[in-house]
C-alpha atoms as a PDB file:
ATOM      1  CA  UNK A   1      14.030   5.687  -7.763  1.00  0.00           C
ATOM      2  CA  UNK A   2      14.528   2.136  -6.740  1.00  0.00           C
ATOM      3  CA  UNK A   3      15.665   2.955  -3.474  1.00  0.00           C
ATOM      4  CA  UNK A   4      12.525   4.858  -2.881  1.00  0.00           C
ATOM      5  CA  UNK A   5      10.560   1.618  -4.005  1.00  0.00           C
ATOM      6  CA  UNK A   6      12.251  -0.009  -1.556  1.00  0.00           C
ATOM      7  CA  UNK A   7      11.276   1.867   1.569  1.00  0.00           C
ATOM      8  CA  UNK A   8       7.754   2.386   0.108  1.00  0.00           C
ATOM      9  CA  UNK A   9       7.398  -1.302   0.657  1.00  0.00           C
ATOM     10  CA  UNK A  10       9.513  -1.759   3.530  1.00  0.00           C
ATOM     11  CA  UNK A  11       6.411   1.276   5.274  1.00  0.00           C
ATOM     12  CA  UNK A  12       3.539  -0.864   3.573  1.00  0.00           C
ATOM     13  CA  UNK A  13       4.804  -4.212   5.052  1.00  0.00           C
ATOM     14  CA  UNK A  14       5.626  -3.007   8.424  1.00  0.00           C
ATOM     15  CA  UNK A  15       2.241  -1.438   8.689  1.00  0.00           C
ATOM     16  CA  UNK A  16       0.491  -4.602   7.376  1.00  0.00           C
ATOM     17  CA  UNK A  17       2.637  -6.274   9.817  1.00  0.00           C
ATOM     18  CA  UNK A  18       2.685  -4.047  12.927  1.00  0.00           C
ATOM     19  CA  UNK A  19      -2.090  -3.927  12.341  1.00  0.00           C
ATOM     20  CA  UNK A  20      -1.709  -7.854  12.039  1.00  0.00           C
ATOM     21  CA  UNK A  21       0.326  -8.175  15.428  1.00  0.00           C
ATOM     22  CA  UNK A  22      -2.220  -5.479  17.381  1.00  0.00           C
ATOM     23  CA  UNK A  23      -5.239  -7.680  15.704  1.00  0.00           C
ATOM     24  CA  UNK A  24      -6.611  -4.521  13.778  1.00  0.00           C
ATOM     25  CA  UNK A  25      -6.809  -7.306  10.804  1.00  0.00           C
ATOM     26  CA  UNK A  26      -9.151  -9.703  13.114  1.00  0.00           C
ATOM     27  CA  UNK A  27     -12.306  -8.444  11.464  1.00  0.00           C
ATOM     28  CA  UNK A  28     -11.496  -6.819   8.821  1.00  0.00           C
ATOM     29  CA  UNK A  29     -14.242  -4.187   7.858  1.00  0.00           C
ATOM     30  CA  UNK A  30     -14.963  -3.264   4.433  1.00  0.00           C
ATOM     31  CA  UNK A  31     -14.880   0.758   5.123  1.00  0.00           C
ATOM     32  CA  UNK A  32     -11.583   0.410   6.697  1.00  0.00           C
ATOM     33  CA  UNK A  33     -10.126  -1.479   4.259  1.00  0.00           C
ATOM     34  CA  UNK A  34     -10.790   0.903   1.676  1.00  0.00           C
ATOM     35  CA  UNK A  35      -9.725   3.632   3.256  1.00  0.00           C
ATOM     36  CA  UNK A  36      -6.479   2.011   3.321  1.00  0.00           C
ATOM     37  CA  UNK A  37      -5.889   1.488   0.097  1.00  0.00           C
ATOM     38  CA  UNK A  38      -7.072   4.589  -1.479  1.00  0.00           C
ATOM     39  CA  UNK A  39      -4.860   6.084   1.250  1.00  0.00           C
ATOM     40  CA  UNK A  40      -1.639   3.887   0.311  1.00  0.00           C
ATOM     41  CA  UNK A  41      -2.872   4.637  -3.462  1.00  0.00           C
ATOM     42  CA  UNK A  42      -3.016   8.388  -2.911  1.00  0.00           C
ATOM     43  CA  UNK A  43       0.356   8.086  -1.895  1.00  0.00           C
ATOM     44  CA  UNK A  44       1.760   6.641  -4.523  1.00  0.00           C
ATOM     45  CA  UNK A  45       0.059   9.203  -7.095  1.00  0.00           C
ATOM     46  CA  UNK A  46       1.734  11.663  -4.704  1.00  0.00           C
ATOM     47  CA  UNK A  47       5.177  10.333  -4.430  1.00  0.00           C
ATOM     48  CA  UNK A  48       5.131   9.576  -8.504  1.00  0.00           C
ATOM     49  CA  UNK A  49       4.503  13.139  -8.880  1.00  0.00           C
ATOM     50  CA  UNK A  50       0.666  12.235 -10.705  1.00  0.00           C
ATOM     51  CA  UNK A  51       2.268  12.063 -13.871  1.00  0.00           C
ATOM     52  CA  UNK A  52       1.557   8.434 -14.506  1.00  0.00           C
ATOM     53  CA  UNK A  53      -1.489   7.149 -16.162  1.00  0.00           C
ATOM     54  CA  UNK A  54      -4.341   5.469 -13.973  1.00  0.00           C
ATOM     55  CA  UNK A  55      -3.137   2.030 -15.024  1.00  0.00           C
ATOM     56  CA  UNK A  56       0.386   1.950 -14.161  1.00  0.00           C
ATOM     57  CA  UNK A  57      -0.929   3.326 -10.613  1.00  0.00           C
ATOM     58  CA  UNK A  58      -3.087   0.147 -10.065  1.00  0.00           C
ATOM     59  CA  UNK A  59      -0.326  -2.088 -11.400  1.00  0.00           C
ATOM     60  CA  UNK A  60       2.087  -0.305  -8.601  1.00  0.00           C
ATOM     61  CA  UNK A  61      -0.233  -0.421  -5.985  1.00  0.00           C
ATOM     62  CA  UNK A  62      -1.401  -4.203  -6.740  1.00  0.00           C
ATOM     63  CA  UNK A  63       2.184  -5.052  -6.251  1.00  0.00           C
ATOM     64  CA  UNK A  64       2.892  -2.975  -2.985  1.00  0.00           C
ATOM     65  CA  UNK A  65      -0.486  -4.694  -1.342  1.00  0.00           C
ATOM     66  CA  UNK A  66       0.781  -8.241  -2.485  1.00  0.00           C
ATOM     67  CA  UNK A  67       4.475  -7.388  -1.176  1.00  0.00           C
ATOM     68  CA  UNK A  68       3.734  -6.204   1.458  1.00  0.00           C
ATOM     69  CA  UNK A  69       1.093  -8.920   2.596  1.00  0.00           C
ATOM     70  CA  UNK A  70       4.106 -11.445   1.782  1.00  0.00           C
ATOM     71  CA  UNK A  71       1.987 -12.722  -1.638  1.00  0.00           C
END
């Protein structure tokens, strides 16, 4: 499971990195951002199987955003 952990946050970092080098991040809009991270959030209740409870999702996904954004 830790291996998949790994290359969860290896995709979220490259992502944040590969937007941040094409300036998507320039002006970052509100409706966008959201629809990021309830994207990257359905995909962890997806790869987790949706068998965890609501707050061990937001602790997961709190850590993949600050990972990956190098926090």
């Amino acid at each position: 499971m830790h291996e998949q952990w790994d290359r969860l946050r290896r995709i979220i970092s490259n992502t944040i990195a590969g937007g941040t080098q094409a300036g998507e991040f320039a002006a970052i809009d509100s409706a966008v951002a959201t629809a990021v991270a309830l994207g990257i959030t359905r995909a962890i209740v997806n790869h987790l199987g949706g068998k965890q409870p609501p707050a061990e999702i937001a602790a997961t996904a709190s850590q993949l955003f600050l990972d990956g954004l190098c926090v």
